[in-house]
N, C-alpha and C. Protein backbone atom coordinates (compact mmCIF):
# COMPACT_ATOMS: atom_id res chain seq x y z
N UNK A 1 115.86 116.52 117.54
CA UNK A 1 116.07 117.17 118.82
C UNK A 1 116.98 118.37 118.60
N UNK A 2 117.01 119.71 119.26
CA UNK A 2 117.34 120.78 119.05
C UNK A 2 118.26 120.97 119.86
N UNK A 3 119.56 119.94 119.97
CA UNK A 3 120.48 120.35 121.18
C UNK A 3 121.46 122.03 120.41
N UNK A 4 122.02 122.43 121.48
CA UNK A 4 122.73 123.83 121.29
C UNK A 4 124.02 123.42 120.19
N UNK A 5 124.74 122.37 120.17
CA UNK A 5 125.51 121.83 119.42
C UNK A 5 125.12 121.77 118.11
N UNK A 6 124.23 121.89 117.29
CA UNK A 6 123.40 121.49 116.66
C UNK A 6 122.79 123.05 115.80
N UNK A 7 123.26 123.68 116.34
CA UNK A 7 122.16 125.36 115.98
C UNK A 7 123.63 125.69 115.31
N UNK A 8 123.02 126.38 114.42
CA UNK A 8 124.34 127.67 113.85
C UNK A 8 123.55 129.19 113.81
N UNK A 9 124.27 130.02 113.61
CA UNK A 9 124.13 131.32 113.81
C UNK A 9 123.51 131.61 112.63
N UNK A 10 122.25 132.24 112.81
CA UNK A 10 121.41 132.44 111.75
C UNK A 10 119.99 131.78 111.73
N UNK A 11 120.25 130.33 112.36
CA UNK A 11 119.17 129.42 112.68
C UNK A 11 117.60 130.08 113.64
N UNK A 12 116.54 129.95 113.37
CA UNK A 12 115.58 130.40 114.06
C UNK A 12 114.89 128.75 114.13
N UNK A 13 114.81 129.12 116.03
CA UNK A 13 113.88 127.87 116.12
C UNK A 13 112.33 128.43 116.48
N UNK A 14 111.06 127.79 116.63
CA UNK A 14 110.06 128.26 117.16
C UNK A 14 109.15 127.20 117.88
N UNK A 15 108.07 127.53 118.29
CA UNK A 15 107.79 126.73 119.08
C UNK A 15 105.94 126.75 118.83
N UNK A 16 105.42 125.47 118.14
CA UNK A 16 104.24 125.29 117.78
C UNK A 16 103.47 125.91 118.43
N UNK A 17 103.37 125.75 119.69
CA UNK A 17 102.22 125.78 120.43
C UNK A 17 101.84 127.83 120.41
N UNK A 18 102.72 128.64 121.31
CA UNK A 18 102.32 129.84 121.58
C UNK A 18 103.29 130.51 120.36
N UNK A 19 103.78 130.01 119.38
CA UNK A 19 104.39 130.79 118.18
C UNK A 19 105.92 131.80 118.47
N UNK A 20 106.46 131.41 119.88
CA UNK A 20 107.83 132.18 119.92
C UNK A 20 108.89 131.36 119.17
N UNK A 21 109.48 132.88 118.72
CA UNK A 21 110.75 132.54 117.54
C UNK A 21 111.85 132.55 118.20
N UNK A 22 113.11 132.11 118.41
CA UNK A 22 114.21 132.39 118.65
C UNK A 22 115.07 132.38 117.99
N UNK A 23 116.38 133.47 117.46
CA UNK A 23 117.25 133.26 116.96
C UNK A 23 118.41 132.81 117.32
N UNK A 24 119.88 131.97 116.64
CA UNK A 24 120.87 132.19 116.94
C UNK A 24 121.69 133.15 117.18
N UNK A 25 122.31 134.02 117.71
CA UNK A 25 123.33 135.08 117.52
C UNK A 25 124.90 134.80 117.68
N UNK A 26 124.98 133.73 118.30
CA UNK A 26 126.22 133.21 118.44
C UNK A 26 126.08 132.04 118.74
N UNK A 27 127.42 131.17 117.97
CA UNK A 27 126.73 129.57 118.19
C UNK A 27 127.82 129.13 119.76
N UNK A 28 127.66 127.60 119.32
CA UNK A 28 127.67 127.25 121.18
C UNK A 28 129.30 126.37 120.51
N UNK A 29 130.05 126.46 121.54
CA UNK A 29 131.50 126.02 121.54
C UNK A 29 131.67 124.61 121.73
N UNK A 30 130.25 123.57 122.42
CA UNK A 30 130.44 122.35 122.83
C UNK A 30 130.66 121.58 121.68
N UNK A 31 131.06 120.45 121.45
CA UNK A 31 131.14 119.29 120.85
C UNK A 31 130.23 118.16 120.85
N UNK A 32 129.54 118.06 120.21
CA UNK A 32 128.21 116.90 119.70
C UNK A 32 129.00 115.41 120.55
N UNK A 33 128.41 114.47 121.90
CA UNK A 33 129.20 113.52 122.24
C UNK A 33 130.22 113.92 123.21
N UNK A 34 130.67 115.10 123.10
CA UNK A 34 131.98 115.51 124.43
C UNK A 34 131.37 115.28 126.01
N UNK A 35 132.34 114.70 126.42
CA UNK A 35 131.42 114.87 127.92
C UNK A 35 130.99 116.25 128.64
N UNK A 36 131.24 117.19 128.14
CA UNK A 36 130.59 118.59 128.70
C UNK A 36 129.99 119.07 127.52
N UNK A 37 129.72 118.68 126.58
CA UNK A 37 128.65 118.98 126.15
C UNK A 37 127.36 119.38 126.03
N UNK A 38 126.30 120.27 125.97
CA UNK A 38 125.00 120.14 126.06
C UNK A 38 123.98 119.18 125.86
N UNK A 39 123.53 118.79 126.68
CA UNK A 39 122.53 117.40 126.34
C UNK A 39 121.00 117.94 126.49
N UNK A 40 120.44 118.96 127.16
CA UNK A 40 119.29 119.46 127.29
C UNK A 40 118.52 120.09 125.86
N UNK A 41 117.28 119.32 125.16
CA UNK A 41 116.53 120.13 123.93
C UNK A 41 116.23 121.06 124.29
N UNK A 42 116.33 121.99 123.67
CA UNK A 42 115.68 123.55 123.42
C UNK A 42 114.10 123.17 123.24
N UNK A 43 114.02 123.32 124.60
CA UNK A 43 112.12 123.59 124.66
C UNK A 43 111.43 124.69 125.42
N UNK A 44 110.10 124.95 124.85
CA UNK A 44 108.82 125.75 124.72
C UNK A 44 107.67 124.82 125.34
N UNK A 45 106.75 125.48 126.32
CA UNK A 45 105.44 124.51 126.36
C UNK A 45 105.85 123.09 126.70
N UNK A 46 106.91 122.94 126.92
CA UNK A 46 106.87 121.30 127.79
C UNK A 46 106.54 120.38 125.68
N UNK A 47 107.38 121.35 124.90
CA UNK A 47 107.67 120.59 124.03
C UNK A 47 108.79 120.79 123.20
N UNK A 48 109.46 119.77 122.31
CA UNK A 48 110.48 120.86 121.84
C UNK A 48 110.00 121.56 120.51
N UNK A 49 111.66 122.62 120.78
CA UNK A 49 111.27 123.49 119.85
C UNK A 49 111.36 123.56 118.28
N UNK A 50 110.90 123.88 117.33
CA UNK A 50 111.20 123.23 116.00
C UNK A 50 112.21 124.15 114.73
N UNK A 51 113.20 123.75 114.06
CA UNK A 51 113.92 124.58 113.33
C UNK A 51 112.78 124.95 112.13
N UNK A 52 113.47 126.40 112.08
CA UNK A 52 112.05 126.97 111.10
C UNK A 52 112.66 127.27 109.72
């Protein structure tokens, strides 16, 4: 799963289905488990998205 916690800067994710790339440019400040953390996958197409 592709939570924002999880990405570093540099990372490109994409997304099988219609082929969009996304890059990191700056990573995310939350803590993996913190209660304000990001819990939502990085998805495309009602799927998630995959590190490339």
């Amino acid at each position: 799963m592709a939570d924002c916690c999880d990405m570093n800067v540099g990372d490109v994710y994409y997304c099988e289905l219609c082929k969009l790339e996304l890059a990191v440019q700056n990573a995310c400040t939350c803590k993996a488990g913190a209660e304000d953390a990001c819990t939502v996958p990085l998805m495309c197409c009602n799927q998630e998205m995959k590190k490339k």
